[in-house]
C-alpha atoms as a PDB file:
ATOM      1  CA  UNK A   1     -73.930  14.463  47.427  1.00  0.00           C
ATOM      2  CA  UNK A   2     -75.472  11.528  49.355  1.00  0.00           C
ATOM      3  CA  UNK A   3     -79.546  11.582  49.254  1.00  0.00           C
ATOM      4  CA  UNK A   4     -80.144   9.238  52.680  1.00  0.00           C
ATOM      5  CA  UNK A   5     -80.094  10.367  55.917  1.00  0.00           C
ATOM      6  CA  UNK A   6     -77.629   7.223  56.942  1.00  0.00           C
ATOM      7  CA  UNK A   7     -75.267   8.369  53.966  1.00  0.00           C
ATOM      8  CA  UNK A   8     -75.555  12.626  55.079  1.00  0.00           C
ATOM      9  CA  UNK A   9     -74.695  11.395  58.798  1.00  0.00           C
ATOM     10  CA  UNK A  10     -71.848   9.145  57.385  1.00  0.00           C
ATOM     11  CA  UNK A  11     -69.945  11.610  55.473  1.00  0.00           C
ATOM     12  CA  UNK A  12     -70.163  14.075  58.843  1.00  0.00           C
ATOM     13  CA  UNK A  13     -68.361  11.843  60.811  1.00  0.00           C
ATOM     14  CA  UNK A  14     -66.014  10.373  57.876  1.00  0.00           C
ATOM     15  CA  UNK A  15     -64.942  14.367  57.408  1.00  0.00           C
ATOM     16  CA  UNK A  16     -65.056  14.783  60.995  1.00  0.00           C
ATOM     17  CA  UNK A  17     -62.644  11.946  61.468  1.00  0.00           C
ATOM     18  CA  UNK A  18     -60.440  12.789  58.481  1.00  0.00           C
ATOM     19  CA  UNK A  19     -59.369  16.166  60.473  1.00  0.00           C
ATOM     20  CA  UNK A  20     -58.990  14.349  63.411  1.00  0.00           C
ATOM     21  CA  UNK A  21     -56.780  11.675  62.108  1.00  0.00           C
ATOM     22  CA  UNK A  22     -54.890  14.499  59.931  1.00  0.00           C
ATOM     23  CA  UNK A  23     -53.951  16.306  62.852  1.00  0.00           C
ATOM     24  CA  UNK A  24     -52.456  12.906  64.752  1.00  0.00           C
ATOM     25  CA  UNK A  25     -50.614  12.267  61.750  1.00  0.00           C
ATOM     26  CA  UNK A  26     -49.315  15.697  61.130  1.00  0.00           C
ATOM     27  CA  UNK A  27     -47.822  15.418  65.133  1.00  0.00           C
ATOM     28  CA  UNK A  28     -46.399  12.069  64.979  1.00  0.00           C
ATOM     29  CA  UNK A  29     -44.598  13.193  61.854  1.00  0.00           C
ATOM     30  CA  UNK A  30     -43.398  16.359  63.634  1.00  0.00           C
ATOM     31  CA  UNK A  31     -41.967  14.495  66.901  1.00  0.00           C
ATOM     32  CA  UNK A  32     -40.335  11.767  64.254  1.00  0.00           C
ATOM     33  CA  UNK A  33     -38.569  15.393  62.414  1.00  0.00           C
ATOM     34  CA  UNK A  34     -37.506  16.120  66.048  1.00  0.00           C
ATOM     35  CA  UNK A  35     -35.673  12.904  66.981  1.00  0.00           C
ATOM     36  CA  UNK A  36     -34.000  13.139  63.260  1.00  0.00           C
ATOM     37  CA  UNK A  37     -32.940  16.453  63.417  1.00  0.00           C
ATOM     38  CA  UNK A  38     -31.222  16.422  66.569  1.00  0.00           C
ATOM     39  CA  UNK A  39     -27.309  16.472  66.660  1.00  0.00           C
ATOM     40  CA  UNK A  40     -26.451  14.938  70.123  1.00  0.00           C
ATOM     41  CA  UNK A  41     -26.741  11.983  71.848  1.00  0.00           C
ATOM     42  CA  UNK A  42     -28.819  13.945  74.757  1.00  0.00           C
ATOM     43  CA  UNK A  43     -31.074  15.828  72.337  1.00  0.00           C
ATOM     44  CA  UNK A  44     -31.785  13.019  70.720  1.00  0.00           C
ATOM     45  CA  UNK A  45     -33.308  10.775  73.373  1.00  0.00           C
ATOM     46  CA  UNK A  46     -34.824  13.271  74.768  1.00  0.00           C
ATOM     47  CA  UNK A  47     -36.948  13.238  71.477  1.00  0.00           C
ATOM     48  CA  UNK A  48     -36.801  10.401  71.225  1.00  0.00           C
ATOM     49  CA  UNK A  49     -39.198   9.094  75.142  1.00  0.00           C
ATOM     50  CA  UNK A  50     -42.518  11.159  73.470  1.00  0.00           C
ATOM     51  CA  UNK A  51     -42.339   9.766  69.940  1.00  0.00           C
ATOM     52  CA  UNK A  52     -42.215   6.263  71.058  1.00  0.00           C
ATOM     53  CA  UNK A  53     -45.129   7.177  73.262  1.00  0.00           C
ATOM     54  CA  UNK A  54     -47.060   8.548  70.265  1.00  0.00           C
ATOM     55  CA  UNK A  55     -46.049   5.947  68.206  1.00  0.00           C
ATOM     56  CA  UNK A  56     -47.341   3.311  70.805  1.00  0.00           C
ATOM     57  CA  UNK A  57     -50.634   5.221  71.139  1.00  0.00           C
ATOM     58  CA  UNK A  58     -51.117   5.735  67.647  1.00  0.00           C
ATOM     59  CA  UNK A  59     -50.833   1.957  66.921  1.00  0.00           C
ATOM     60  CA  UNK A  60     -53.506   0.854  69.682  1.00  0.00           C
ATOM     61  CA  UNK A  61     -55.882   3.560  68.331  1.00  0.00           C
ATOM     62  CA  UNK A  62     -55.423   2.176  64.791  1.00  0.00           C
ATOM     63  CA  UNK A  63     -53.562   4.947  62.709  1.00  0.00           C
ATOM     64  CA  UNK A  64     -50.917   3.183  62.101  1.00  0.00           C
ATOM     65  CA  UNK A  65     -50.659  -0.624  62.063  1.00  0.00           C
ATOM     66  CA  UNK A  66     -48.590  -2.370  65.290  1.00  0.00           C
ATOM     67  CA  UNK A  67     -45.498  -3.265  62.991  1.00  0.00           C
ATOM     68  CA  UNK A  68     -45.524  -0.326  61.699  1.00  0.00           C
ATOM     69  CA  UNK A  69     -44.876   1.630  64.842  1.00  0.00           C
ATOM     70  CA  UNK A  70     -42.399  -0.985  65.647  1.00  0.00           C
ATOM     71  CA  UNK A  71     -40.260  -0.648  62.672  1.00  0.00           C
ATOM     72  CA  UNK A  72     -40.302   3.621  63.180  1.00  0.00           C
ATOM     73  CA  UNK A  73     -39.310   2.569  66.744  1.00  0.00           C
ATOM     74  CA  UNK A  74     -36.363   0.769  66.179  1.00  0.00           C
ATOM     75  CA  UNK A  75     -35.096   3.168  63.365  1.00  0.00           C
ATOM     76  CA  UNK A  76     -35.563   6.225  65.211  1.00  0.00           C
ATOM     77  CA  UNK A  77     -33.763   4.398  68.421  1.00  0.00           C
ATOM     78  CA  UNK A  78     -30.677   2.636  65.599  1.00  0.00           C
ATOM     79  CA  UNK A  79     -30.624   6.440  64.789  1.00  0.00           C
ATOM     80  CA  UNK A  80     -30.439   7.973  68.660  1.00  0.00           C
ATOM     81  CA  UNK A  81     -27.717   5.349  69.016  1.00  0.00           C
ATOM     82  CA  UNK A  82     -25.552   6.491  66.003  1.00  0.00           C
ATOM     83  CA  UNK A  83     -25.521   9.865  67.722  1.00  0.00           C
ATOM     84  CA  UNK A  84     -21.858  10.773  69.560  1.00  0.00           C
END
């Protein structure tokens, strides 16, 4: 256990952020599941509009890097398009 009052307050808001980030993560792998698991054409790009949205927010707020969300971008979209 830290002993300073700097390290006490630091592991608050590392746990505090932890959660936080966990639950952003755990959603953005959800909507990715959606686009994935859907069997038409029309199912899937209607998954597909909020994960590219999450993706794109998730990058600017620094949970994932900016290439990353790119490359899950165009793989989820080279997946839509495979769709019939």
């Amino acid at each position: 256990m830290p002993q300073h009052k700097s390290a006490i307050k630091r592991l608050r808001q590392s746990e505090k952020r932890m959660a936080h980030n966990r639950s952003r993560r755990s959603k953005l792998r959800t909507l990715i599941k959606k686009v994935l698991e859907s069997s038409s054409k029309k199912e899937g790009e209607a998954a597909l509009l909020p994960a590219v949205a999450y993706l794109d927010r998730m990058a600017v707020k620094n949970l994932l890097h900016k290439n990353n969300a790119a490359r899950k971008k165009s793989r989820l979209t080279k997946h839509v398009n495979s769709l019939s």
